[in-house]
C-alpha atoms as a PDB file:
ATOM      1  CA  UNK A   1      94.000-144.564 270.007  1.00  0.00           C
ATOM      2  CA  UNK A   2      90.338-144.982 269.978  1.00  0.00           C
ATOM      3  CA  UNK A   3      90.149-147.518 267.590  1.00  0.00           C
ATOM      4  CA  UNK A   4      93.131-149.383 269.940  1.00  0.00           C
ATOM      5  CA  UNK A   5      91.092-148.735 272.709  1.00  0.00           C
ATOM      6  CA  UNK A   6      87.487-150.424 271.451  1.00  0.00           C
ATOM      7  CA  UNK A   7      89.593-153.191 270.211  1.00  0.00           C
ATOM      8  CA  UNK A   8      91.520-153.867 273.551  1.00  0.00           C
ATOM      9  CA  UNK A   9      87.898-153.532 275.115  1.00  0.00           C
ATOM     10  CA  UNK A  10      86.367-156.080 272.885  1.00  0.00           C
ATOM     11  CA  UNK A  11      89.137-159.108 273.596  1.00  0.00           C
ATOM     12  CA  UNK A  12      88.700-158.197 276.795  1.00  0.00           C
ATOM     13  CA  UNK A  13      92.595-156.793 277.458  1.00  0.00           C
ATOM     14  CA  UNK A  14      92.504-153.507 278.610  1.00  0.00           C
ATOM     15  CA  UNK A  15      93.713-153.263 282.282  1.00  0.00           C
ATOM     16  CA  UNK A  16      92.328-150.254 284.162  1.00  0.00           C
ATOM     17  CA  UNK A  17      95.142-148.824 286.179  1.00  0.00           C
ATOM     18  CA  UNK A  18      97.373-151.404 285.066  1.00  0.00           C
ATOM     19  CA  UNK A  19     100.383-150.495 283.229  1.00  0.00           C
ATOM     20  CA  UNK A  20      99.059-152.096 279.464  1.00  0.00           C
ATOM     21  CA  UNK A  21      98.437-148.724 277.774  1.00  0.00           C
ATOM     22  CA  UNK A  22     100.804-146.552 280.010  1.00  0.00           C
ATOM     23  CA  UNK A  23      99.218-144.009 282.613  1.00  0.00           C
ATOM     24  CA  UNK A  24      96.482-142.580 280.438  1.00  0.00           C
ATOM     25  CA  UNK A  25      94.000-145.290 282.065  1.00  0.00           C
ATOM     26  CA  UNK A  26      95.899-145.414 285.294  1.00  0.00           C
ATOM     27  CA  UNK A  27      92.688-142.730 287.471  1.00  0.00           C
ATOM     28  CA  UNK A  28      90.934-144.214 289.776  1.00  0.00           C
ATOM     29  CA  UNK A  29      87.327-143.026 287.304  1.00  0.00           C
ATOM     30  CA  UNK A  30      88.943-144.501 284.111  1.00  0.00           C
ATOM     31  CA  UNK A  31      86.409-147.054 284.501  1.00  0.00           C
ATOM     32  CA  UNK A  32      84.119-144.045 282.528  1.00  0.00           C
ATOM     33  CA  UNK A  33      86.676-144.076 279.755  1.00  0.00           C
ATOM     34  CA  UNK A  34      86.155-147.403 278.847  1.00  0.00           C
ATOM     35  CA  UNK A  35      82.936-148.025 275.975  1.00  0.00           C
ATOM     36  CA  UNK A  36      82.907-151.995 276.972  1.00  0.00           C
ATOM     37  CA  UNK A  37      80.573-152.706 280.089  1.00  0.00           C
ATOM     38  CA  UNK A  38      82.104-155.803 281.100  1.00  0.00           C
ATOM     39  CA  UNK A  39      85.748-154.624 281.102  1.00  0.00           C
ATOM     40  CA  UNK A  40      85.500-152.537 284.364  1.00  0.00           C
ATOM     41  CA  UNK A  41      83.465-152.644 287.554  1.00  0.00           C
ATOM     42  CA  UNK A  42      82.854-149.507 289.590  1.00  0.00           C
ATOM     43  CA  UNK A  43      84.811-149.492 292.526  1.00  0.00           C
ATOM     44  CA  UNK A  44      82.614-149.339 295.437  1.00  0.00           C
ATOM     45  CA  UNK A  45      83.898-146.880 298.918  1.00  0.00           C
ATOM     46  CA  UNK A  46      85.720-149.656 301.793  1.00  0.00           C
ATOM     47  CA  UNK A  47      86.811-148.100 304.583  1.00  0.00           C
ATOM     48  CA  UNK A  48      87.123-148.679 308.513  1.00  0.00           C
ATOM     49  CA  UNK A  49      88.312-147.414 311.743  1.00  0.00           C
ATOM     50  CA  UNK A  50      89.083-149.257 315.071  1.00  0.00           C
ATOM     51  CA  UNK A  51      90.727-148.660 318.219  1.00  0.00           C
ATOM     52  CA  UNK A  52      91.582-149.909 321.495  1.00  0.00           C
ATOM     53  CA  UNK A  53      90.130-147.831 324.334  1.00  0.00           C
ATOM     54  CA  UNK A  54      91.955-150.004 327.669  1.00  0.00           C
ATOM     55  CA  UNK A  55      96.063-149.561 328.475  1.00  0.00           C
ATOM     56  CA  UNK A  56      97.585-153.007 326.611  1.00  0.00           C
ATOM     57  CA  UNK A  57     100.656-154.399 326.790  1.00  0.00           C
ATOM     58  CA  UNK A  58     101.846-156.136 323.600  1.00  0.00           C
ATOM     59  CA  UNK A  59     104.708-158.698 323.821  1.00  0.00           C
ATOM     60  CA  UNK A  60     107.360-158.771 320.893  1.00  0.00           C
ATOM     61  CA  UNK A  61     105.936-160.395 318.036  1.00  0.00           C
ATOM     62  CA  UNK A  62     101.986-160.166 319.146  1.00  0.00           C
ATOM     63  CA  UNK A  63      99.138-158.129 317.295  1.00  0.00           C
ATOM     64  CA  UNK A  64      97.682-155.251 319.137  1.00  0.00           C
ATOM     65  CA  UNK A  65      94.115-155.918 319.932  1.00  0.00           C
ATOM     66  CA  UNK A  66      91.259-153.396 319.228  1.00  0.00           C
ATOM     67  CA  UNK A  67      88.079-152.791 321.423  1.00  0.00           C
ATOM     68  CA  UNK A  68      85.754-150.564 319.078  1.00  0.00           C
ATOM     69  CA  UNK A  69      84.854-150.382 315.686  1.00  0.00           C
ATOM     70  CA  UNK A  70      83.745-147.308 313.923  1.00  0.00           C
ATOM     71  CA  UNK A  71      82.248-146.689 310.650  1.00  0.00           C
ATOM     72  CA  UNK A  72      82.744-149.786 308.396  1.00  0.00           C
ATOM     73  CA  UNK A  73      82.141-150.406 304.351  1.00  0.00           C
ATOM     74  CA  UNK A  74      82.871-152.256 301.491  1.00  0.00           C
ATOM     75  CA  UNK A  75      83.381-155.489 303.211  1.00  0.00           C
ATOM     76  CA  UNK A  76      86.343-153.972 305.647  1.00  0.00           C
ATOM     77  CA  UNK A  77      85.901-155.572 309.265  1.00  0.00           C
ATOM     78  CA  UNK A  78      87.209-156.807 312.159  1.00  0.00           C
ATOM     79  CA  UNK A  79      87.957-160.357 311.974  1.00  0.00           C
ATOM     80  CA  UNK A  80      89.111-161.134 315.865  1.00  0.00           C
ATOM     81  CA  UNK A  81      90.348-158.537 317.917  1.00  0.00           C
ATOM     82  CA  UNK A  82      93.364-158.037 316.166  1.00  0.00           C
ATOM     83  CA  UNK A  83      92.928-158.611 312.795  1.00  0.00           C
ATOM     84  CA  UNK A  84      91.371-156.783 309.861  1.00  0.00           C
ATOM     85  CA  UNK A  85      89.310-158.133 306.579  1.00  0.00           C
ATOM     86  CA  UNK A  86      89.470-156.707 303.357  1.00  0.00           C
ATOM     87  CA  UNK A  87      86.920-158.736 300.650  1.00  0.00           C
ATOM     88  CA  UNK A  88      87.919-156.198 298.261  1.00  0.00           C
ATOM     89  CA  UNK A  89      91.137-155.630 296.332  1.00  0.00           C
ATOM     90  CA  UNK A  90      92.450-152.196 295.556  1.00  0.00           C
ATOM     91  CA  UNK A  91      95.085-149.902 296.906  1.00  0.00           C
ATOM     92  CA  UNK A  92      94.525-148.763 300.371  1.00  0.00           C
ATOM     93  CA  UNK A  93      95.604-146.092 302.603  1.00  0.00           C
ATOM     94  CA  UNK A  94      96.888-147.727 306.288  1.00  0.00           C
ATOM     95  CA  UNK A  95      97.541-144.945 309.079  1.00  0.00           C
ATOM     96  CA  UNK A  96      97.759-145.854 312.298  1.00  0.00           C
ATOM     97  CA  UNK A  97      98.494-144.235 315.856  1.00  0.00           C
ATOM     98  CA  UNK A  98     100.215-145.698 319.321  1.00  0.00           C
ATOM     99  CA  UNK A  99     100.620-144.121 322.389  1.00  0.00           C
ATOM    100  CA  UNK A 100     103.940-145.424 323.745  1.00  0.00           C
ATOM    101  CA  UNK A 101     104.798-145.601 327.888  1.00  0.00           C
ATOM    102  CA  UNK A 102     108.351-145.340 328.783  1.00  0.00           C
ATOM    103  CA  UNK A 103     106.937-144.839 332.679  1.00  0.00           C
ATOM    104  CA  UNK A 104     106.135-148.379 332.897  1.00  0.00           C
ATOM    105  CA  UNK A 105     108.692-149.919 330.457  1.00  0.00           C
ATOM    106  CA  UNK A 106     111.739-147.933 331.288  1.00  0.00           C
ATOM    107  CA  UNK A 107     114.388-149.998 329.169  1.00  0.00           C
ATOM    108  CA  UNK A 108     116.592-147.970 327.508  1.00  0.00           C
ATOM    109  CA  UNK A 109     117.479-147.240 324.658  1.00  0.00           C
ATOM    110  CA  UNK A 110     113.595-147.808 323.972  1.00  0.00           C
ATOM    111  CA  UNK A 111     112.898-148.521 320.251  1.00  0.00           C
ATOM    112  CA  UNK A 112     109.437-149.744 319.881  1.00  0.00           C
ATOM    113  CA  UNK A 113     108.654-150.798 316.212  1.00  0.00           C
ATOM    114  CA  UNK A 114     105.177-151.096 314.873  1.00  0.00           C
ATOM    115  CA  UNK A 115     104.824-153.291 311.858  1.00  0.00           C
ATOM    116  CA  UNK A 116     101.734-153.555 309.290  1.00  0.00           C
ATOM    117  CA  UNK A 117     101.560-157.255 308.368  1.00  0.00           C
ATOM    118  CA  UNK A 118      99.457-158.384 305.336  1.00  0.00           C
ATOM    119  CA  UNK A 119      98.603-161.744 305.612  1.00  0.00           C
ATOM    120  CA  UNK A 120     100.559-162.744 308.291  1.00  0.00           C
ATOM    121  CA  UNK A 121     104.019-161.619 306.264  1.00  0.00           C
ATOM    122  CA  UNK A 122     105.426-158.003 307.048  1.00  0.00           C
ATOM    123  CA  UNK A 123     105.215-155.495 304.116  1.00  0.00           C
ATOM    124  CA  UNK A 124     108.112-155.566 302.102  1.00  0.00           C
ATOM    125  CA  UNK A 125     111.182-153.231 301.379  1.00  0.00           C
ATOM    126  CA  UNK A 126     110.215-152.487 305.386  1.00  0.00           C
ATOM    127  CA  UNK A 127     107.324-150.256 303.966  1.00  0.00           C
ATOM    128  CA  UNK A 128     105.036-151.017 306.841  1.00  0.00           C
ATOM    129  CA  UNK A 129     107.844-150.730 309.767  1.00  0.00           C
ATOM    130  CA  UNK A 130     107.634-147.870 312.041  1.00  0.00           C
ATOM    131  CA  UNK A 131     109.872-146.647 315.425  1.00  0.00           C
ATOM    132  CA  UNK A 132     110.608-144.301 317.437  1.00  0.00           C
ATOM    133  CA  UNK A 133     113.659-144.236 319.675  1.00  0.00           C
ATOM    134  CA  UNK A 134     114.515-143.249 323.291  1.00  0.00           C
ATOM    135  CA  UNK A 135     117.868-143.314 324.234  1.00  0.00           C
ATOM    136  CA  UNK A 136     117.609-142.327 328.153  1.00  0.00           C
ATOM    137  CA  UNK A 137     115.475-141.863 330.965  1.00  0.00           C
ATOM    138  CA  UNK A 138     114.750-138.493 330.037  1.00  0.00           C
ATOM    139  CA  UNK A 139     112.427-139.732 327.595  1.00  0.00           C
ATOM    140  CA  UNK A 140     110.568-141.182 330.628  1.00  0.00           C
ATOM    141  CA  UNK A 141     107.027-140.170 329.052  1.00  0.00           C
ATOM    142  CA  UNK A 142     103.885-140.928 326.965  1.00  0.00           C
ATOM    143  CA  UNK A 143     104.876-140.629 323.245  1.00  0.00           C
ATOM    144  CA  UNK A 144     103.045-141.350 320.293  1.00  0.00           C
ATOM    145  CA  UNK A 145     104.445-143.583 317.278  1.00  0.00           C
ATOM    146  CA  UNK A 146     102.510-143.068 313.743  1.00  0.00           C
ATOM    147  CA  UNK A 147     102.496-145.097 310.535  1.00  0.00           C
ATOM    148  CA  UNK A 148     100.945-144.202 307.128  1.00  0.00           C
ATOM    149  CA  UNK A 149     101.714-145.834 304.147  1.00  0.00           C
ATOM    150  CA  UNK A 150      99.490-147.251 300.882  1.00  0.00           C
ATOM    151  CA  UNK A 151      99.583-150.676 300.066  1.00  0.00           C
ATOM    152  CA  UNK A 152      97.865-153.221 297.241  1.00  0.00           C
ATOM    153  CA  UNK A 153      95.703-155.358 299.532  1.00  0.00           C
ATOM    154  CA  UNK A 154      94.529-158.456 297.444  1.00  0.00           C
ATOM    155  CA  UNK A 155      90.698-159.627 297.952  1.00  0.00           C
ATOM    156  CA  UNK A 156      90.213-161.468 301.061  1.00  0.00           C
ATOM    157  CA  UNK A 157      93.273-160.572 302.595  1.00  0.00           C
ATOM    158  CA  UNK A 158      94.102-159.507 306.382  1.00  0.00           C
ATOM    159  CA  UNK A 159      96.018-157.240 308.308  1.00  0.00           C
ATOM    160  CA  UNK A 160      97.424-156.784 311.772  1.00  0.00           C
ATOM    161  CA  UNK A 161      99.561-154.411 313.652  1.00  0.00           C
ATOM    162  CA  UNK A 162     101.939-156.327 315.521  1.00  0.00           C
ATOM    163  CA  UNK A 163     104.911-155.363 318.103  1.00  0.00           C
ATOM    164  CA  UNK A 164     108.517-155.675 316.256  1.00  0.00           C
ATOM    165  CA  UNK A 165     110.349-154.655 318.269  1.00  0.00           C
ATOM    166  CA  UNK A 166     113.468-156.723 317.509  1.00  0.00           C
ATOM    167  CA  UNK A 167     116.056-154.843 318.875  1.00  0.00           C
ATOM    168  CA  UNK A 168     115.686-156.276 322.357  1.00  0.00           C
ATOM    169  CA  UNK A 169     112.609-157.728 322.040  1.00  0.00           C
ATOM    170  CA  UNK A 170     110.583-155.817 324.302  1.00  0.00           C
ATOM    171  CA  UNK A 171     106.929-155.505 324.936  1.00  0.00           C
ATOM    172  CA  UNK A 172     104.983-152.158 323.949  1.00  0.00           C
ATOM    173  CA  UNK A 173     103.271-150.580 326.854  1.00  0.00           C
ATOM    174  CA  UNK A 174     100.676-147.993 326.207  1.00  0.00           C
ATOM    175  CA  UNK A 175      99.296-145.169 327.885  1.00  0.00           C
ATOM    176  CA  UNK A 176      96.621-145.189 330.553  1.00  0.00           C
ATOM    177  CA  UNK A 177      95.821-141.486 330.549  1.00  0.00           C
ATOM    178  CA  UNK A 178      91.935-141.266 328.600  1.00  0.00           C
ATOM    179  CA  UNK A 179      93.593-141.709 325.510  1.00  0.00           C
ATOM    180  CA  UNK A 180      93.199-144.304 322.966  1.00  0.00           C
ATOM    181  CA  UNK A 181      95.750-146.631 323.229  1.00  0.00           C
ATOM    182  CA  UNK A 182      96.012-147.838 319.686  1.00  0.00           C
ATOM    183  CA  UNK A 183      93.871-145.992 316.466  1.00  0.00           C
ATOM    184  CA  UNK A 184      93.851-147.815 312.903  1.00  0.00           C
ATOM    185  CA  UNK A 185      92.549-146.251 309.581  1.00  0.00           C
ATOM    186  CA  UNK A 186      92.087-148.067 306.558  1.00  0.00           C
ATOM    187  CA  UNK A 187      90.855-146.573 303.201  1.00  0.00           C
ATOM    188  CA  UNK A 188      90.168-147.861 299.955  1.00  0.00           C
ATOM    189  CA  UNK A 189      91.913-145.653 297.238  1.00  0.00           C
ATOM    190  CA  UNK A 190      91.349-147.542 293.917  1.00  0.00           C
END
């Protein structure tokens, strides 16, 4: 295996966490099992957080906006208002938070959808839809709707948040309560 390995190395073939030589290379420091310098660069930290501080309302098909930016690295920012940069490619964890007001958008049944949208097409498979559902009035509240998932984000890619709501296309309302309206997390993992 070592003498496969050094060989692979030299013509330059050896993917690190690719699928060439199976999951022995596939950690996210087999970059230090590697003997050839130029076949792997260190990954370097990207992460970023940003949230929207003011009570929005999002039509169907718009991105939620974001008012503050927290800590930021490895070339993950905020774009415009709505939409994330990623210079770097790698698997990254997306989480994400709503608050949801039925109070002031009491349509019923209520079935807001959150979808993560990677340059400008939805995730696939429906891996970056979320929803809740509210079927009456009794649900007449401030909920919250959460989405995690990890997804391959190519170099200089974007991503947005937008409203999907495409059962009867109706805006997401937030809550107005001290809360943050809208929270996004995104953190490189490889």
């Amino acid at each position: 295996m070592i003498h496969l390995h050094k060989l692979l190395c030299g013509l330059n073939l050896l993917r690190i966490g690719g699928n060439i030589l199976g999951s022995y290379y596939h950690s996210s420091n087999s970059y230090k099992k590697c003997s050839c310098d130029h076949s792997h660069k260190r990954s370097c930290p990207a992460y970023g957080t940003f949230w929207q501080t003011e009570f929005i309302t999002v039509p169907f098909g718009d991105p939620f906006p974001f008012n503050h930016v927290g800590p930021l690295a490895g070339g993950v920012s905020l774009l415009n208002p709505t939409t994330i940069h990623f210079r770097q490619f790698g698997d990254y964890r997306v989480s994400f938070i709503s608050s949801i007001n039925t109070t002031l958008n009491p349509v019923f049944p209520h079935i807001p959808v959150i979808t993560i949208f990677l340059n400008n097409n939805p995730l696939a498979n429906s891996q970056g839809d979320f929803a809740i559902q509210m079927n009456t009035s009794s649900n007449n509240e401030c909920l919250q709707l959460v989405g995690e998932t990890i997804v391959t984000v190519p170099a200089n890619s974007t991503l947005q948040l937008r409203n999907n709501s495409g059962f009867n296309r109706q805006s997401i309302v937030t809550c107005d309560n001290g809360i943050n309206s809208v929270e996004l997390t995104v953190t490189k993992l490889s």
